[in-house]
C-alpha atoms as a PDB file:
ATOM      1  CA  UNK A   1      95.701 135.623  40.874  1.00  0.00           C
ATOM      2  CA  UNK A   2      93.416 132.862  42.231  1.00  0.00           C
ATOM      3  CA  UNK A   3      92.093 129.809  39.910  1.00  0.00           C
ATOM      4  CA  UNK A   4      88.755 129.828  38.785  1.00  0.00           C
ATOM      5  CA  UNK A   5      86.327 127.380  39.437  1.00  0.00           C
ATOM      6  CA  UNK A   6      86.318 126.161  36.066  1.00  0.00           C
ATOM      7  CA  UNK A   7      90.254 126.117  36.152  1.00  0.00           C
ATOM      8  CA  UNK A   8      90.118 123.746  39.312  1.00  0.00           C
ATOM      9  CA  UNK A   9      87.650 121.374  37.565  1.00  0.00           C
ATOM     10  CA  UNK A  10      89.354 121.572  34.663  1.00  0.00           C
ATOM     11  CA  UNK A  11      92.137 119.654  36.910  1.00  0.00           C
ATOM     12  CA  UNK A  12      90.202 116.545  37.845  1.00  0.00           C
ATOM     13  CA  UNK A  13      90.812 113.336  35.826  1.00  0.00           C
ATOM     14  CA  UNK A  14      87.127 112.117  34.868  1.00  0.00           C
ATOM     15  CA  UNK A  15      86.767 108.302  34.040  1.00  0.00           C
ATOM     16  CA  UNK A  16      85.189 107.103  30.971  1.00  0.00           C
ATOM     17  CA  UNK A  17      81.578 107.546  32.554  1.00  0.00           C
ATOM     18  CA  UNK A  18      82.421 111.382  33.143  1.00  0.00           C
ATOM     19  CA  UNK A  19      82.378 110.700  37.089  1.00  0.00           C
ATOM     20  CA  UNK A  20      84.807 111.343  39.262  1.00  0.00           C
ATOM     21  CA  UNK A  21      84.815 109.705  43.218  1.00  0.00           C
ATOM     22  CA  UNK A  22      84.068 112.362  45.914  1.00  0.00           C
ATOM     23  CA  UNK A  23      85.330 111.464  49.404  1.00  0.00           C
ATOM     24  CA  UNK A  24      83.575 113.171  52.006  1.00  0.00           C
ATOM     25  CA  UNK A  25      84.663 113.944  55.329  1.00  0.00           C
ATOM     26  CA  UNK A  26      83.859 115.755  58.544  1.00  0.00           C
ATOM     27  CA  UNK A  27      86.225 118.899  58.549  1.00  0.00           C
ATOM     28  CA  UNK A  28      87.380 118.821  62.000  1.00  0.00           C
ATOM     29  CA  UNK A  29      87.174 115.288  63.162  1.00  0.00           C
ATOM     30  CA  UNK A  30      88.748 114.140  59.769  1.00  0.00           C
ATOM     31  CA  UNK A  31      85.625 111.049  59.913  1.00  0.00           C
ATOM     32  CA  UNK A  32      85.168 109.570  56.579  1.00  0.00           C
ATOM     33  CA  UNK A  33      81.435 110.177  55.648  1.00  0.00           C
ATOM     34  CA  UNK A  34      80.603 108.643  52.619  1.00  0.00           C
ATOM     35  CA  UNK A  35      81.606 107.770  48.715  1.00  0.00           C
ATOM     36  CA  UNK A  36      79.516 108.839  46.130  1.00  0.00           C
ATOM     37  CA  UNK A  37      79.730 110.038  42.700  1.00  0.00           C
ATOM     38  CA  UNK A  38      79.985 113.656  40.823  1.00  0.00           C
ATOM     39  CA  UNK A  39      80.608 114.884  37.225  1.00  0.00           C
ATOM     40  CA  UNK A  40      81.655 118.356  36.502  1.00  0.00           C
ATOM     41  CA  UNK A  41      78.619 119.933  36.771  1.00  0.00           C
ATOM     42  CA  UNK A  42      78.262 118.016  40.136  1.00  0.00           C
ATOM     43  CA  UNK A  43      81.412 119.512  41.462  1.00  0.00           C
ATOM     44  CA  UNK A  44      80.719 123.199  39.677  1.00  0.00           C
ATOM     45  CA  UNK A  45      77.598 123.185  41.825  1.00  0.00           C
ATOM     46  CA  UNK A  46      79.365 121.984  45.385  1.00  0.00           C
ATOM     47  CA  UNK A  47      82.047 125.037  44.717  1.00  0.00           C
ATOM     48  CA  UNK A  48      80.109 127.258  43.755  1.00  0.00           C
ATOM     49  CA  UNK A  49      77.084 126.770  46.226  1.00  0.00           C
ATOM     50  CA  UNK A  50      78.623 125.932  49.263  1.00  0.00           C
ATOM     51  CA  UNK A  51      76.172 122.596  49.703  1.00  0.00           C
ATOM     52  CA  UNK A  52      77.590 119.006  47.782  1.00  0.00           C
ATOM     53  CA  UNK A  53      75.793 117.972  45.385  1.00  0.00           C
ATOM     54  CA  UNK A  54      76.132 114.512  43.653  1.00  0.00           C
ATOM     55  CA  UNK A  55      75.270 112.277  40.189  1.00  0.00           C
ATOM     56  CA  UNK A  56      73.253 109.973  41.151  1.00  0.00           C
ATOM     57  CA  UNK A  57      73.951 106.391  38.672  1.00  0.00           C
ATOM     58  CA  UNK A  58      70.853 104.841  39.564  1.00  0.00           C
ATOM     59  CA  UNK A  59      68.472 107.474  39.114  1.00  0.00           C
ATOM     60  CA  UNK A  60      70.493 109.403  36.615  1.00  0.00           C
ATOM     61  CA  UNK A  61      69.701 112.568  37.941  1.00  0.00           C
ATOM     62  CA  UNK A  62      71.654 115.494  40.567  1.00  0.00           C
ATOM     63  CA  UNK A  63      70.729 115.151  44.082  1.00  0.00           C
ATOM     64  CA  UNK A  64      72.001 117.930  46.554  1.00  0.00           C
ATOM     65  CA  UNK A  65      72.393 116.191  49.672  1.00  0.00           C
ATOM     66  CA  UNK A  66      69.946 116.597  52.741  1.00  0.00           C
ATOM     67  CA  UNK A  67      67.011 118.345  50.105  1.00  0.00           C
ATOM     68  CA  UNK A  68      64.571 115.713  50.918  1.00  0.00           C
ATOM     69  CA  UNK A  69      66.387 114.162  54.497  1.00  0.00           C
ATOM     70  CA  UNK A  70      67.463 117.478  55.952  1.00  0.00           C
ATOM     71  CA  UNK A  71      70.851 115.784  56.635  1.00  0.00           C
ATOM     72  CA  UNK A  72      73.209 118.631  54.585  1.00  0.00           C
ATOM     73  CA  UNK A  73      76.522 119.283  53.583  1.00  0.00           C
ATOM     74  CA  UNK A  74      78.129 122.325  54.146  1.00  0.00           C
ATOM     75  CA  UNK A  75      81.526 122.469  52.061  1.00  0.00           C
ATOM     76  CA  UNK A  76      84.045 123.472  54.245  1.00  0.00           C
ATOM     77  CA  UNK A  77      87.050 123.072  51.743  1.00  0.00           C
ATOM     78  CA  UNK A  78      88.102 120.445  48.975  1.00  0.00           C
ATOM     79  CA  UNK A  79      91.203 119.068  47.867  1.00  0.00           C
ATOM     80  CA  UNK A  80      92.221 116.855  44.731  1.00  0.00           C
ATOM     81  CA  UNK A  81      94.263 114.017  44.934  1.00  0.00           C
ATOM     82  CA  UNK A  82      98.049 113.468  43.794  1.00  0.00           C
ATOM     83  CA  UNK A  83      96.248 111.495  39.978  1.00  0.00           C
ATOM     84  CA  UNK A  84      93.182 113.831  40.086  1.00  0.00           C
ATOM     85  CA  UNK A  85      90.749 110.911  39.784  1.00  0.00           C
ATOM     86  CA  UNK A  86      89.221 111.594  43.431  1.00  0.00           C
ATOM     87  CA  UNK A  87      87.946 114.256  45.267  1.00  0.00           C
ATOM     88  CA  UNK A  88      87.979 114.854  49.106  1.00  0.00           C
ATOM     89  CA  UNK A  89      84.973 117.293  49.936  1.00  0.00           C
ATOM     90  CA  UNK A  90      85.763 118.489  53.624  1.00  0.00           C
ATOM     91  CA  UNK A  91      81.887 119.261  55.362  1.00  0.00           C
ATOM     92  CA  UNK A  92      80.085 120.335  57.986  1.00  0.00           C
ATOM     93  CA  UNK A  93      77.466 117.439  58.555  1.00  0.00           C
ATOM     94  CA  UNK A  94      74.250 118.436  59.767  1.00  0.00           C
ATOM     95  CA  UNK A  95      72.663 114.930  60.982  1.00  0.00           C
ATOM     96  CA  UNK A  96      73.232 111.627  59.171  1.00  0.00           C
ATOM     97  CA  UNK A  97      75.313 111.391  55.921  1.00  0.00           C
ATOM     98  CA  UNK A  98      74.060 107.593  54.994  1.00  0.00           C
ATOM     99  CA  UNK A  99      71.197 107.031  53.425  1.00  0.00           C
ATOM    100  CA  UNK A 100      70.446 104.543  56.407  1.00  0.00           C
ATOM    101  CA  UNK A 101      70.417 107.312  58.905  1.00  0.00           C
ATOM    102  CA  UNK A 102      74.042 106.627  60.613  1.00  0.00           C
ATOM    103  CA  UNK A 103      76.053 109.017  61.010  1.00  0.00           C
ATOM    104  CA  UNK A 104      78.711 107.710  58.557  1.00  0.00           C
ATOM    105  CA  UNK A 105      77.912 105.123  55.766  1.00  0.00           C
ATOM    106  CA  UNK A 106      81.431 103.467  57.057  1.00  0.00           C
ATOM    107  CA  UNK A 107      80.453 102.254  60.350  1.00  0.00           C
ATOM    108  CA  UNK A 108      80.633  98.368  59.158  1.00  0.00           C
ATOM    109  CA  UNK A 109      83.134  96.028  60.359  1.00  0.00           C
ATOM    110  CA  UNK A 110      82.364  93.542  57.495  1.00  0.00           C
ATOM    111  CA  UNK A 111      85.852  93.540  56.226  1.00  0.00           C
ATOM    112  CA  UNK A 112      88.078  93.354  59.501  1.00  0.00           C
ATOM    113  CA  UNK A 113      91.713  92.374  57.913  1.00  0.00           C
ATOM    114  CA  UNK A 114      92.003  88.371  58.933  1.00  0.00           C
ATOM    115  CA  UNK A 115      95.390  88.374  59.446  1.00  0.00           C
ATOM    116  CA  UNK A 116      97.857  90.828  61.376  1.00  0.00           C
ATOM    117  CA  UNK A 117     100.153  92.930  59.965  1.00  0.00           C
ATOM    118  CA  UNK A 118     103.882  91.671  60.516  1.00  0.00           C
END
């Protein structure tokens, strides 16, 4: 017998603030998208509707990604991790994912590692 939806989110390790990280990632060139942030009802809505959809902390409110940019997310699988405390939503992007219009909100090299690894 399959889990439910509600078993699966009943699985994930909320912090204090009721948010739990949400990886995503381009399903078959395994890119790293973005970070942003869900709570339960966040995640209910990505598994159930097939399109992510997110907390936002600053406006306090859900926002279902590409609604107002056109740039969506079409779930494509998602995994927990091995503590529960992070999700990794697998997509298909459809333009941008950063709010900056790049494709990827981790196309920075501010934080190149100074030193070498031995």
């Amino acid at each position: 017998m399959s889990e439910s939806v509600e078993d699966r989110i009943a699985r994930v390790s909320f912090g204090a603030d009721g948010l739990v990280a949400a990886i995503i990632q381009q399903h078959d060139t395994l890119e790293v998208l973005m970070l942003a942030w869900m709570d339960a009802e966040a995640l209910r809505r990505t598994l159930t509707t097939g399109r992510v959809t997110f907390w936002s902390r600053s406006r306090q409110e859900y926002w279902r990604k590409g609604d107002t940019s056109g740039h969506i997310q079409l779930v494509r699988g998602a995994r927990l991790d091995c503590d529960g405390d992070a999700v990794l939503i697998a997509v298909e992007q459809v333009g941008a994912a950063c709010h900056t219009g790049t494709r990827t909100c981790f196309d920075s090299d501010d934080l190149e590692p100074v030193v070498s690894a031995p």
